[in-house]
N, C-alpha and C. Protein backbone atom coordinates (compact mmCIF):
# COMPACT_ATOMS: atom_id res chain seq x y z
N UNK A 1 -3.57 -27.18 6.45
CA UNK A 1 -2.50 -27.00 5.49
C UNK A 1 -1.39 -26.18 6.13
N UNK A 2 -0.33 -26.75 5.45
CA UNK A 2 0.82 -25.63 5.98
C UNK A 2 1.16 -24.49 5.58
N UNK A 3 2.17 -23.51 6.09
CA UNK A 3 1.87 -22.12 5.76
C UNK A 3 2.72 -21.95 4.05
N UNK A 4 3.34 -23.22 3.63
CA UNK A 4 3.63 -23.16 2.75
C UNK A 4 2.51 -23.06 1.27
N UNK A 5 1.49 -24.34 1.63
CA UNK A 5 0.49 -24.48 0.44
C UNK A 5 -0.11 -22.94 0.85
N UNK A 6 -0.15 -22.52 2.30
CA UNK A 6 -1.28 -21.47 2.25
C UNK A 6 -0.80 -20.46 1.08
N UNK A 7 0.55 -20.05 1.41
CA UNK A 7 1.24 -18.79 0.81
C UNK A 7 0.65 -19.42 -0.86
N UNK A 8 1.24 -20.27 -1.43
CA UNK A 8 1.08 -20.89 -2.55
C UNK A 8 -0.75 -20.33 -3.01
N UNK A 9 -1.40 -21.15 -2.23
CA UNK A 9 -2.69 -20.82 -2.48
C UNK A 9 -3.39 -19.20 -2.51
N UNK A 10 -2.87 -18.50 -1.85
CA UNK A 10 -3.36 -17.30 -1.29
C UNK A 10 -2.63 -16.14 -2.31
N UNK A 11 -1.36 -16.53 -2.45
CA UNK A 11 -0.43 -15.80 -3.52
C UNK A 11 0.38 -14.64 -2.48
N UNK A 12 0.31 -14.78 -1.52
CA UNK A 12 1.41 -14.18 -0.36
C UNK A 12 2.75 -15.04 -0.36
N UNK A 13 3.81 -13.99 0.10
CA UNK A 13 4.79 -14.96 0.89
C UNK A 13 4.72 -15.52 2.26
N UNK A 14 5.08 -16.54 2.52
CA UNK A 14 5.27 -17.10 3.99
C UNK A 14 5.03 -15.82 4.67
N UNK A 15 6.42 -14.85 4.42
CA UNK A 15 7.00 -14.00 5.31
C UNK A 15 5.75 -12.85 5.80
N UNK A 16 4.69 -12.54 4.90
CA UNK A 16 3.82 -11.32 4.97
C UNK A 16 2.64 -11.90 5.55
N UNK A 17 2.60 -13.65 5.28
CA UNK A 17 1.59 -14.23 6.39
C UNK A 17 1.93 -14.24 7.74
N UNK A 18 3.15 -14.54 8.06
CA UNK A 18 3.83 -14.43 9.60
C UNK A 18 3.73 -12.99 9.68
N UNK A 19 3.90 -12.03 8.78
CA UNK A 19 3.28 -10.65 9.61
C UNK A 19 2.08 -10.60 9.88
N UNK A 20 1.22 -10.79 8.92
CA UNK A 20 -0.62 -10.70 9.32
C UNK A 20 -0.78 -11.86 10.63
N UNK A 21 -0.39 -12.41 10.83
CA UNK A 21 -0.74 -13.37 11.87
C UNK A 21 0.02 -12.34 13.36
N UNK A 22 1.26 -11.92 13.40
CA UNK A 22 2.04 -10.89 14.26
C UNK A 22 0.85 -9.68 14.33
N UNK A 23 0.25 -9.20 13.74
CA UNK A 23 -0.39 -7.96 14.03
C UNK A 23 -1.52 -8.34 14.37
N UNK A 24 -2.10 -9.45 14.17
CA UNK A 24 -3.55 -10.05 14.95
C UNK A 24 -4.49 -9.57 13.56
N UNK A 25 -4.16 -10.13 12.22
CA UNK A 25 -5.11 -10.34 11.00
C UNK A 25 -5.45 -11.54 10.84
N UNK A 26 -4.65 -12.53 11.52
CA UNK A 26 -5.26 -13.89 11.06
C UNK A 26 -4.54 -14.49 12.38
N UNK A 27 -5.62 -15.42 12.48
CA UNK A 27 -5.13 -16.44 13.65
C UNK A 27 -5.45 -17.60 13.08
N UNK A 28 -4.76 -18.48 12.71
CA UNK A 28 -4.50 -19.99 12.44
C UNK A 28 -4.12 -20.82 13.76
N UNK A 29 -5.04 -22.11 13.20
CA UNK A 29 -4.80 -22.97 14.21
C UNK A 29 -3.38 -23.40 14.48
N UNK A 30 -3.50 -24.05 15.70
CA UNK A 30 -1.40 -24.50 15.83
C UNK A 30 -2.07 -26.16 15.79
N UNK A 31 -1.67 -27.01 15.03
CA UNK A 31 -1.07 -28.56 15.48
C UNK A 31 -0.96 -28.67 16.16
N UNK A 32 -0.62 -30.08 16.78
CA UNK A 32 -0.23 -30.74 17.95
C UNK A 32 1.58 -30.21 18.30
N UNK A 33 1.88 -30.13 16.92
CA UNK A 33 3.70 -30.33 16.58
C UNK A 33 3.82 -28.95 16.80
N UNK A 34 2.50 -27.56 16.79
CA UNK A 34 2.97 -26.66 17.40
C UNK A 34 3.23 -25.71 16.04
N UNK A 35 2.80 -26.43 14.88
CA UNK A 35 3.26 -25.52 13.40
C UNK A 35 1.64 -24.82 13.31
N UNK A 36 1.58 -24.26 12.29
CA UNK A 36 0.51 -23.30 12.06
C UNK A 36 -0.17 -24.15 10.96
N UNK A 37 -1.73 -24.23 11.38
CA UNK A 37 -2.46 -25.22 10.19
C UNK A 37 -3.65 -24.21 10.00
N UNK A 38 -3.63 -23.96 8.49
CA UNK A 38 -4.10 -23.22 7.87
C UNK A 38 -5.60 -23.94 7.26
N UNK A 39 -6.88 -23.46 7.00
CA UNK A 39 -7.76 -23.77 6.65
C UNK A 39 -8.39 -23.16 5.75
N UNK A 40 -9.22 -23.58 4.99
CA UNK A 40 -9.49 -22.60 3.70
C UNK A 40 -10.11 -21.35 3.50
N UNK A 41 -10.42 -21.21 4.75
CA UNK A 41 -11.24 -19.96 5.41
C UNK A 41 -9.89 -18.97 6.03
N UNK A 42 -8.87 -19.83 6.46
CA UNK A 42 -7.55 -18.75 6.55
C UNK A 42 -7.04 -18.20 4.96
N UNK A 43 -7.03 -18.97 3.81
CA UNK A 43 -6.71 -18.55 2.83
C UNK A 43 -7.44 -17.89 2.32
N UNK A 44 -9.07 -17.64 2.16
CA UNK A 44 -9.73 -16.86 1.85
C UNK A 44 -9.57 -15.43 2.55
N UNK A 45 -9.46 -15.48 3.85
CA UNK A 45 -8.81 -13.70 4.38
C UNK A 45 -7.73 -13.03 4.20
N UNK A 46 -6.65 -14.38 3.95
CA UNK A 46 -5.40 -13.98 3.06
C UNK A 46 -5.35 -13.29 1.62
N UNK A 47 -6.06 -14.00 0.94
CA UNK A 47 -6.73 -13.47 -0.86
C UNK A 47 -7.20 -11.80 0.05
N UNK A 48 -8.29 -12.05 1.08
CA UNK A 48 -8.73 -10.29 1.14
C UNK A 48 -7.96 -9.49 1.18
N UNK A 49 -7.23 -10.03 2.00
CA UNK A 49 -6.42 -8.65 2.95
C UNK A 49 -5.23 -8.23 1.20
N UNK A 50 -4.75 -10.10 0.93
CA UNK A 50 -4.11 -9.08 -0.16
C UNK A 50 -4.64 -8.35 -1.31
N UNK A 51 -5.62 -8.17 -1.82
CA UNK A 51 -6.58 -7.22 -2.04
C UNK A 51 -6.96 -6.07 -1.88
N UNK A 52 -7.00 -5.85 -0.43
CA UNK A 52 -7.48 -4.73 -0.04
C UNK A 52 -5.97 -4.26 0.06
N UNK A 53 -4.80 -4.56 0.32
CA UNK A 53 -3.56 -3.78 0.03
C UNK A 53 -3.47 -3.40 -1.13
N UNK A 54 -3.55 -4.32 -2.59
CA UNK A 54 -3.46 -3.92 -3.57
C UNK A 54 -4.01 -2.63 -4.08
N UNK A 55 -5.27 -2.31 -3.30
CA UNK A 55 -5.82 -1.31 -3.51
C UNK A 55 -5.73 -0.38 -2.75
N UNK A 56 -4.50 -0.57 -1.76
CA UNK A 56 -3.70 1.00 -1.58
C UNK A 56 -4.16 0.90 0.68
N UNK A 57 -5.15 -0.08 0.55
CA UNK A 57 -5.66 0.26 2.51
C UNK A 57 -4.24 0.03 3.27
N UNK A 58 -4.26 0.93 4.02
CA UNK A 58 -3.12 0.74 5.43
C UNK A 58 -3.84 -1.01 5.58
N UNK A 59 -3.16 -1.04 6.71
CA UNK A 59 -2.77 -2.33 7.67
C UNK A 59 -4.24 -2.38 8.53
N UNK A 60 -4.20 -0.60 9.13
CA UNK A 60 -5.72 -0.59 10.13
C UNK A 60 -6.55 -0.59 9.25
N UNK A 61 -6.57 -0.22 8.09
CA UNK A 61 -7.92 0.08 7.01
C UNK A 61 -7.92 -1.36 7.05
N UNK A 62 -7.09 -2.37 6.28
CA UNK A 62 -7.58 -3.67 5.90
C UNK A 62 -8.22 -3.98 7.13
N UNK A 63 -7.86 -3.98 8.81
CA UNK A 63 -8.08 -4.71 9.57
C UNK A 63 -9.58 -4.35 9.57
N UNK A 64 -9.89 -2.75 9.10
CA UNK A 64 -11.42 -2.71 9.91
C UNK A 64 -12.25 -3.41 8.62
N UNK A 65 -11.65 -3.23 6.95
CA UNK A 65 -12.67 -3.46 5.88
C UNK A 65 -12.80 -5.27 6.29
N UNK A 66 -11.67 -5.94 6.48
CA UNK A 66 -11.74 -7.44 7.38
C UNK A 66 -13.06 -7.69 8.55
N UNK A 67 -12.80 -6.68 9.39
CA UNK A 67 -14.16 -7.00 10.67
C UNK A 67 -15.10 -6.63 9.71
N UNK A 68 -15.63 -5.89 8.98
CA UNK A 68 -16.34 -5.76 8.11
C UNK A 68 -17.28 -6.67 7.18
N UNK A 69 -15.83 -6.99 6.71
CA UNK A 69 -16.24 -8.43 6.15
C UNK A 69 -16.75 -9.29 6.37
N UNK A 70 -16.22 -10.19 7.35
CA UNK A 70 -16.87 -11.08 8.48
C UNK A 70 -18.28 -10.48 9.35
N UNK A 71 -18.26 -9.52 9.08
CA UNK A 71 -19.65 -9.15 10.27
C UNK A 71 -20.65 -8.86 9.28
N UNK A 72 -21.74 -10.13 9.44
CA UNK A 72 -23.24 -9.96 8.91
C UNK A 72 -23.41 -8.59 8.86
N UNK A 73 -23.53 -8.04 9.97
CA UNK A 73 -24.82 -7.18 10.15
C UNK A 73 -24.15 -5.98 9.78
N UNK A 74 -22.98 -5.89 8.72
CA UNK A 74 -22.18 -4.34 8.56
C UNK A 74 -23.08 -3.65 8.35
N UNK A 75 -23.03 -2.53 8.15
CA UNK A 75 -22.96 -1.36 6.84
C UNK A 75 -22.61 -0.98 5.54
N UNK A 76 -23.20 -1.21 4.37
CA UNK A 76 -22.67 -0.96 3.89
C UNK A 76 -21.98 0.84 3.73
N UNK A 77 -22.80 1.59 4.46
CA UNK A 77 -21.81 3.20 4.81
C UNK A 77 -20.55 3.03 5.40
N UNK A 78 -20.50 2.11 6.13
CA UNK A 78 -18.96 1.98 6.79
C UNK A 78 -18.08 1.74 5.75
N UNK A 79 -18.40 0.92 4.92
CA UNK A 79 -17.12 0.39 4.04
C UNK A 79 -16.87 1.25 3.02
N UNK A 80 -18.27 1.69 2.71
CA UNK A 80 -17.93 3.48 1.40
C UNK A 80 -17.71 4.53 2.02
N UNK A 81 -17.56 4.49 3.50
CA UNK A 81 -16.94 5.73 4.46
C UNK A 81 -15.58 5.46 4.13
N UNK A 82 -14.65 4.13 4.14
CA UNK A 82 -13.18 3.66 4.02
C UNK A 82 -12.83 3.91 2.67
N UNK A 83 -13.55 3.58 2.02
CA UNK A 83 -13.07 3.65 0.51
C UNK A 83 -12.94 5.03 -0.04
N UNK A 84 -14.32 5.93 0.44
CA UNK A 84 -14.18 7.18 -0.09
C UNK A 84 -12.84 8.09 0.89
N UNK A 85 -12.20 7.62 1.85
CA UNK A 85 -11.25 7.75 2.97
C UNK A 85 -10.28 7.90 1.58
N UNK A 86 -10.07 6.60 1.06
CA UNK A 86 -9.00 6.00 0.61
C UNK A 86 -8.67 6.82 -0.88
N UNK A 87 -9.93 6.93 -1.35
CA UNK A 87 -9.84 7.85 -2.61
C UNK A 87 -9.56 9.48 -2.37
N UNK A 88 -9.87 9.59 -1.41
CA UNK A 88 -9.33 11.71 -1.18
C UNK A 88 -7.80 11.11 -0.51
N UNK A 89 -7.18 10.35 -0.18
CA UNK A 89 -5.55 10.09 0.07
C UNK A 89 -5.29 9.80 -1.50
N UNK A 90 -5.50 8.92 -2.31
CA UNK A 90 -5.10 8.99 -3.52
C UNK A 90 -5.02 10.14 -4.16
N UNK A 91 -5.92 10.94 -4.09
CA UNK A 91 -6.37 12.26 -4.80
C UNK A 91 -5.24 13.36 -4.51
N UNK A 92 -5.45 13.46 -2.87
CA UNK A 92 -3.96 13.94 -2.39
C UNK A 92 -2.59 13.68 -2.94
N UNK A 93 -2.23 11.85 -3.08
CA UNK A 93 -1.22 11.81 -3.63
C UNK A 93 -0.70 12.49 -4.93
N UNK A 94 -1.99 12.37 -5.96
CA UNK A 94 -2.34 12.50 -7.03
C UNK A 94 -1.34 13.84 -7.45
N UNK A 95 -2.51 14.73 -6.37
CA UNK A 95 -2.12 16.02 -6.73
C UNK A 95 -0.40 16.44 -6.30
N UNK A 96 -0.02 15.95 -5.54
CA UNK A 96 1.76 16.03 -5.10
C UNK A 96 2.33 15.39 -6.10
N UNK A 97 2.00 14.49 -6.92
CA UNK A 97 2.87 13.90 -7.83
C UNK A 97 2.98 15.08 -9.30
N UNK A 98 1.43 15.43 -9.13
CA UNK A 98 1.31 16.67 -10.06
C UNK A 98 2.50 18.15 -10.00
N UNK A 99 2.32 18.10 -8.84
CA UNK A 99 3.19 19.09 -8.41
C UNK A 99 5.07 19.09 -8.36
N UNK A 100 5.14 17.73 -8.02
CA UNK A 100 6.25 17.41 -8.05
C UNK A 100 6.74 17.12 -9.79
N UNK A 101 6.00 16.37 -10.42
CA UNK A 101 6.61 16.88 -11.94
C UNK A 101 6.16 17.97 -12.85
N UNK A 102 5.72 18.81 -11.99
CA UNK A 102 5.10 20.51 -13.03
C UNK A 102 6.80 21.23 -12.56
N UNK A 103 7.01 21.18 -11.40
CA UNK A 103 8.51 21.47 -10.17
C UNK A 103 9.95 20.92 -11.46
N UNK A 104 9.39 19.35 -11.36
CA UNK A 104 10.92 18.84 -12.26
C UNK A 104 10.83 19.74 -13.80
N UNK A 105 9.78 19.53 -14.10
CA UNK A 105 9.95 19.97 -15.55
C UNK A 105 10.03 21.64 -15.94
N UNK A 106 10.03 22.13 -15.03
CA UNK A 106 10.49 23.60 -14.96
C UNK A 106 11.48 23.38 -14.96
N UNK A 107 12.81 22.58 -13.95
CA UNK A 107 14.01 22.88 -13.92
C UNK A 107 14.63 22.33 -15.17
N UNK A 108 13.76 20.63 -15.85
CA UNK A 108 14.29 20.16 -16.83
C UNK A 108 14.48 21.20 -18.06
N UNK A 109 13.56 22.03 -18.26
CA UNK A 109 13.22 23.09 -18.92
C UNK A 109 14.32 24.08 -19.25
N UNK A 110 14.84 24.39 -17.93
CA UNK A 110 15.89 25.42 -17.05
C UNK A 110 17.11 25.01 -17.65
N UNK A 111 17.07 23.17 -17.73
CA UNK A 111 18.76 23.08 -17.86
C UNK A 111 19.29 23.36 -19.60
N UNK A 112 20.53 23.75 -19.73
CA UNK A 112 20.73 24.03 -21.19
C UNK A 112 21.13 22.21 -22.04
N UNK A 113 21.43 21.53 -21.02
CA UNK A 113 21.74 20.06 -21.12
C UNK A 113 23.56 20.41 -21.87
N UNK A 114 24.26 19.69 -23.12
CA UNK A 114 24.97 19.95 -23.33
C UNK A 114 26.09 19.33 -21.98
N UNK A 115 27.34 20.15 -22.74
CA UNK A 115 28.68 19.55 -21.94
C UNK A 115 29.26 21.09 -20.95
N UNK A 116 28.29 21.61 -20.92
CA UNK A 116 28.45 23.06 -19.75
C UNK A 116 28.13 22.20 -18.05
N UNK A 117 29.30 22.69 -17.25
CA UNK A 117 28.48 22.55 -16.20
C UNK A 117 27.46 22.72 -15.11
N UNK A 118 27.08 23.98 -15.88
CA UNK A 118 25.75 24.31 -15.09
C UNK A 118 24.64 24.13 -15.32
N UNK A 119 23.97 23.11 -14.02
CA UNK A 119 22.75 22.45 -14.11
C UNK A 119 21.49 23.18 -13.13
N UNK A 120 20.65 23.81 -13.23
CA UNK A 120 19.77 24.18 -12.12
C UNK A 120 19.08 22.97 -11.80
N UNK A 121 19.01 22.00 -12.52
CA UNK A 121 18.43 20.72 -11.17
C UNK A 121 19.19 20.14 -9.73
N UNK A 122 20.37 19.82 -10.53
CA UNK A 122 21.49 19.74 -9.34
C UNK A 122 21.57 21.10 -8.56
N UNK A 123 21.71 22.37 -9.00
CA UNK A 123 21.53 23.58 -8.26
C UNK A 123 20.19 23.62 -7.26
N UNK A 124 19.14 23.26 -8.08
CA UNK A 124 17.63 22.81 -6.64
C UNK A 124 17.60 21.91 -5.62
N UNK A 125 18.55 20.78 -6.30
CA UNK A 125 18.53 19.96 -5.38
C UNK A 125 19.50 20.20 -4.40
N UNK A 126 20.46 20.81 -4.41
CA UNK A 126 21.47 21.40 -3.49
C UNK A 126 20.69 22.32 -2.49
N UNK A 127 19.74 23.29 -2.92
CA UNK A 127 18.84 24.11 -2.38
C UNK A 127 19.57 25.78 -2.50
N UNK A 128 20.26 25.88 -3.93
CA UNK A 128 21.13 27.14 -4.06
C UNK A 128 20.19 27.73 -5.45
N UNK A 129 18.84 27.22 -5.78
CA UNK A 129 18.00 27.53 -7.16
C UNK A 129 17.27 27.16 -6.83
N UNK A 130 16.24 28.43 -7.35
CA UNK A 130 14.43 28.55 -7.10
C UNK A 130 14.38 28.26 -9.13
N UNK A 131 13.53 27.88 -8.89
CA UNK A 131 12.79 27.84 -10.66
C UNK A 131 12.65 28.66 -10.96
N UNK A 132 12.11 29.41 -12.07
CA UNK A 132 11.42 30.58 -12.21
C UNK A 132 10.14 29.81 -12.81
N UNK A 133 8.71 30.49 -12.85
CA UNK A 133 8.05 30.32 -13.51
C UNK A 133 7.56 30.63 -15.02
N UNK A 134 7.12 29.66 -15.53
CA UNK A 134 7.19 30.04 -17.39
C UNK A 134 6.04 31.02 -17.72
């Protein structure tokens, strides 16, 4: 199949299959004519990989939970070594997002709003205002 039905089938664009194929995630056969012929076993690693993005893996994470995949004889510790990887980076994020709106809503707090021009958010973001704490 061509990389068109693949994308279609797989639910990628063309464009993010010509990347996974560029970084060495998928190798599809070439035709005679030299185009890329896709097989249903290429669209099935396509469905993974977009998967395992959806659920947040880098590029190297998908590539290793991929060898993974394909290899009989895994582990299953390897792949709950990646995942539990993947959940203390979420957790991390988690907590910065925490931080970053406990941060806004102090200053939102701060501002009197109204038709005055003084704003301590625009003042933080300038870097001329610390918050105070409540």
């Amino acid at each position: 199949m061509n990389i068109g039905e693949a994308s279609r089938r797989s639910g990628l664009p063309p464009k993010t299959i010509r990347y996974y194929e560029e970084v060495g995630l998928i190798r599809p056969a070439r035709a005679q004519n030299g185009y890329r012929d896709y097989v249903e076993r290429d669209v099935q690693m396509l469905r993974f990989l977009q998967r395992s993005r959806s659920l947040g893996f880098s590029i190297d994470e998908a590539r290793r939970l991929l060898a993974l995949y394909k290899n009989e004889n895994r582990h299953a510790d390897d792949v709950q070594r990646l995942a539990h990887s993947r959940i203390a980076e979420i957790d991390r994020k988690i907590a910065e997002l925490v931080s970053l709106k406990r941060s806004l809503s102090l200053l939102a707090e701060q501002c009197a709003g109204g038709d005055t021009p003084d704003c301590p958010i625009l003042d933080e973001i300038a870097g001329s205002h610390v918050p105070e704490e409540a």
